[in-house]
Protein backbone atom coordinates (compact mmCIF):
# COMPACT_ATOMS: atom_id res chain seq x y z
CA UNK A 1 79.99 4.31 -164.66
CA UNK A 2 82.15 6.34 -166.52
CA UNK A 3 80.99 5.53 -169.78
CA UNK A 4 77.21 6.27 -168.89
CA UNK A 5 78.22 9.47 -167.10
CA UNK A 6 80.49 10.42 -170.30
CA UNK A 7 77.19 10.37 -172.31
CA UNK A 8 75.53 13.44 -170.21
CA UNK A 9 75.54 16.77 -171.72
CA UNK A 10 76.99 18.85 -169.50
CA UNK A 11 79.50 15.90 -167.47
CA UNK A 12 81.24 14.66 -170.31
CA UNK A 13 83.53 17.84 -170.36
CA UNK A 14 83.74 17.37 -166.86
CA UNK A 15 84.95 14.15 -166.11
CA UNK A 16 88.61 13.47 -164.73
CA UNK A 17 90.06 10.25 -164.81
CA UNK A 18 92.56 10.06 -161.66
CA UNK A 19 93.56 7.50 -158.89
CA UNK A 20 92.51 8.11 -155.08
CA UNK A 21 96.09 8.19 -153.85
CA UNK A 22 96.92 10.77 -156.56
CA UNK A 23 94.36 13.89 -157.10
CA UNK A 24 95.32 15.84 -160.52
CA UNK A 25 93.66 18.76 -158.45
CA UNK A 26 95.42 21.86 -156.29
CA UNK A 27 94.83 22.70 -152.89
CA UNK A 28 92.13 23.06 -151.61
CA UNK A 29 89.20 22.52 -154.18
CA UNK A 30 86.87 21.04 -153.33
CA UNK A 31 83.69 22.07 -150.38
CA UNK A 32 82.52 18.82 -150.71
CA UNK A 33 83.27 15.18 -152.00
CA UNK A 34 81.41 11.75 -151.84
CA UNK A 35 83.66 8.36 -152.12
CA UNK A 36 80.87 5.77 -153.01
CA UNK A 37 81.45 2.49 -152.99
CA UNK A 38 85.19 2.63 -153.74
CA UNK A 39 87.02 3.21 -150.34
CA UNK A 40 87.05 -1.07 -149.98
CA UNK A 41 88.80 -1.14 -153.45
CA UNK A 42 91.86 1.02 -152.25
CA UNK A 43 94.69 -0.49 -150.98
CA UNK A 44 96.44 2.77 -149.18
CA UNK A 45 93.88 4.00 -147.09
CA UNK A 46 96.08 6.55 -145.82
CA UNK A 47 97.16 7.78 -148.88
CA UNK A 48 93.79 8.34 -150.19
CA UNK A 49 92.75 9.72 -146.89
CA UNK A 50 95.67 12.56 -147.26
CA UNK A 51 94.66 13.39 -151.06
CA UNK A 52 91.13 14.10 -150.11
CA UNK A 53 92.27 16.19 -146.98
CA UNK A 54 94.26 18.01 -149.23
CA UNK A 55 91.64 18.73 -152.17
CA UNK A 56 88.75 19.61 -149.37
CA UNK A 57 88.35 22.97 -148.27
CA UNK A 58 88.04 24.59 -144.74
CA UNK A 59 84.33 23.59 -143.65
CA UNK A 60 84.93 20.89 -146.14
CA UNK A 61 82.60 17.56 -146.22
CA UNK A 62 83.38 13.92 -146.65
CA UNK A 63 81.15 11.35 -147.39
CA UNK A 64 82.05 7.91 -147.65
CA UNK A 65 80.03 4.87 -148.13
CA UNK A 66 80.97 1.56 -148.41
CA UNK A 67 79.39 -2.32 -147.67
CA UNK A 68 79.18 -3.09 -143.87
CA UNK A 69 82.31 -4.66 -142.49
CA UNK A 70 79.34 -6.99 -140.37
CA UNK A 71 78.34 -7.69 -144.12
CA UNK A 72 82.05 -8.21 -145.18
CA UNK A 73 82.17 -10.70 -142.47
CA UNK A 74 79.36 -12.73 -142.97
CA UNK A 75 80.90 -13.35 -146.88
CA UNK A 76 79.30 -10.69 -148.34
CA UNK A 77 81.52 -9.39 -151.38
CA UNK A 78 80.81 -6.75 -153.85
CA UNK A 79 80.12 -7.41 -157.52
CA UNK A 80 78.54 -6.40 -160.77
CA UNK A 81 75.96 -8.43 -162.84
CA UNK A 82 75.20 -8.55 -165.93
CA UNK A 83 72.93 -10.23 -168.74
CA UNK A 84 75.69 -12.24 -169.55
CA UNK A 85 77.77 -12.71 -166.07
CA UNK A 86 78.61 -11.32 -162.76
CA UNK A 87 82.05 -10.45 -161.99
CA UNK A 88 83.19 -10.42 -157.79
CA UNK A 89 85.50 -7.40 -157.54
CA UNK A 90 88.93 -7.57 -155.65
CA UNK A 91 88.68 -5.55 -151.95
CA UNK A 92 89.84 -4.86 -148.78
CA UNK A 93 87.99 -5.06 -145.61
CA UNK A 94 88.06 -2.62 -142.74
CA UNK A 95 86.81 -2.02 -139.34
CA UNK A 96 85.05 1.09 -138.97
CA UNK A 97 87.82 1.82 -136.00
CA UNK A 98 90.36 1.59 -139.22
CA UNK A 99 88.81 3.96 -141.60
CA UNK A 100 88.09 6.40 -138.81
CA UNK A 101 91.75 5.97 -137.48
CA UNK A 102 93.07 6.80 -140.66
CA UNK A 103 91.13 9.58 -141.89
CA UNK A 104 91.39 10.89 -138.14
CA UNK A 105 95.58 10.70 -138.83
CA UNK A 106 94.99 12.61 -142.13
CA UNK A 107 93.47 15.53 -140.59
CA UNK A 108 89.72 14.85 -140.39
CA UNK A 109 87.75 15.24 -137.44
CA UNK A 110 84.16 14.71 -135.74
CA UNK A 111 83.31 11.36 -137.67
CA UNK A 112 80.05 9.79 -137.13
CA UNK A 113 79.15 6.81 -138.47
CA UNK A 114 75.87 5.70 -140.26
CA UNK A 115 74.54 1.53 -140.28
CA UNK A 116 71.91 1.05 -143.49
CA UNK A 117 69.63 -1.83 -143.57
CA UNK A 118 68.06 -3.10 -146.84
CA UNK A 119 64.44 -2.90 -146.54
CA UNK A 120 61.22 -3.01 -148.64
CA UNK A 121 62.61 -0.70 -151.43
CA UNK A 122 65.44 -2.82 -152.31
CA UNK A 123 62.77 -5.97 -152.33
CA UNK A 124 62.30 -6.39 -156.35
CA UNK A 125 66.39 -6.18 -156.64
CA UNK A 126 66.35 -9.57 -154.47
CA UNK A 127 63.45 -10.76 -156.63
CA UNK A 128 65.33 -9.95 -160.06
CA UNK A 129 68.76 -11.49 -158.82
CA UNK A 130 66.65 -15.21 -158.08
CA UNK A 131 67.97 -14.21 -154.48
CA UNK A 132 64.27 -13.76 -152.51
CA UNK A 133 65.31 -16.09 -149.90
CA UNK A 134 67.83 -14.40 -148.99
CA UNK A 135 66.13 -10.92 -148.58
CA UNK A 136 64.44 -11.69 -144.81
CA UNK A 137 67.72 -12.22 -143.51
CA UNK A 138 69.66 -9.63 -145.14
CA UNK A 139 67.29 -6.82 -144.11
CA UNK A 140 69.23 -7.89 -140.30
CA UNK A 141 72.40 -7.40 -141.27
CA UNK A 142 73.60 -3.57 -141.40
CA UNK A 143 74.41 -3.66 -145.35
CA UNK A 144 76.12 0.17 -145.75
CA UNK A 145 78.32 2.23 -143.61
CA UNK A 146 78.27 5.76 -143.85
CA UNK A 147 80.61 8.08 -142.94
CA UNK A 148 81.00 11.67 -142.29
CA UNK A 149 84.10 13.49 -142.25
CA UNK A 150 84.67 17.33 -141.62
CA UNK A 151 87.91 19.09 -142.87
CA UNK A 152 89.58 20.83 -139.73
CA UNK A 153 88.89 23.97 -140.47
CA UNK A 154 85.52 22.98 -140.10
CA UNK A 155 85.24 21.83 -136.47
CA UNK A 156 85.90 25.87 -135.97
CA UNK A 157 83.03 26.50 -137.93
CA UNK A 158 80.69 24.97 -136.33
């Protein structure tokens, strides 16, 4: 992802390389920041959940996505495919109670929680994988959480 974002005019200059549990930025930074995908991946949740905290701004936003722990626990696992293989990537599984716990202990407040559900759109993505048998069924299954987090400042502000 890197790579292809690298080759944008006007990101390349912009990307930083870092590690969740260690920002290279100062306090407070950011208004808002997205953790796609990457939360599962993480093996200090807390840590990472303080270094965001502390890069977010007052009336700061959080948005984290990441696959359904109901998805985790029927064997779902996340991966990347290719022409020439597909790779299952190393990850932790949480309970939503766990990653609103710890970003609760870490300073953030009024979560709410989204459930996404496959649907018709992500149809030709089963088709192209060979997986079309599966689709019915997975469109059941809750396959994204979402998450919202407010810095504390922001519960003030609002």
């Amino acid at each position: 992802m890197r790579r292809v974002a690298g080759a944008k005019a006007g990101i390349r200059e912009r990307l930083v390389l870092a590690v969740c549990v260690q920002l290279p930025f100062p306090d407070p930074t950011f208004d808002f920041a997205v953790c796609s995908f990457a939360m599962n991946h993480i093996n200090y949740i807390d840590i990472a959940a303080g270094e965001l905290a502390r890069t977010l701004k007052g009336r700061g936003l959080l948005l984290i996505t990441e696959m359904h722990p109901d998805a985790y626990a029927q064997g779902w696992r996340p991966g990347f495919r290719d022409e020439r293989s597909a790779v299952q990537i190393a990850s932790v599984s949480r309970s939503a109670q766990n990653v609103i716990s710890s970003f609760r202990a870490n300073g953030f407040v009024r979560p709410v929680a989204h459930d996404l559900y496959f649907g018709a759109p992500e149809r030709p993505i089963f088709l192209q994988a060979g997986k079309a048998g599966f689709f019915e069924d997975a469109c059941r299954l809750p396959a994204v959480k979402v998450y919202e987090f407010r810095s504390v400042d922001s519960a003030r502000q609002y």
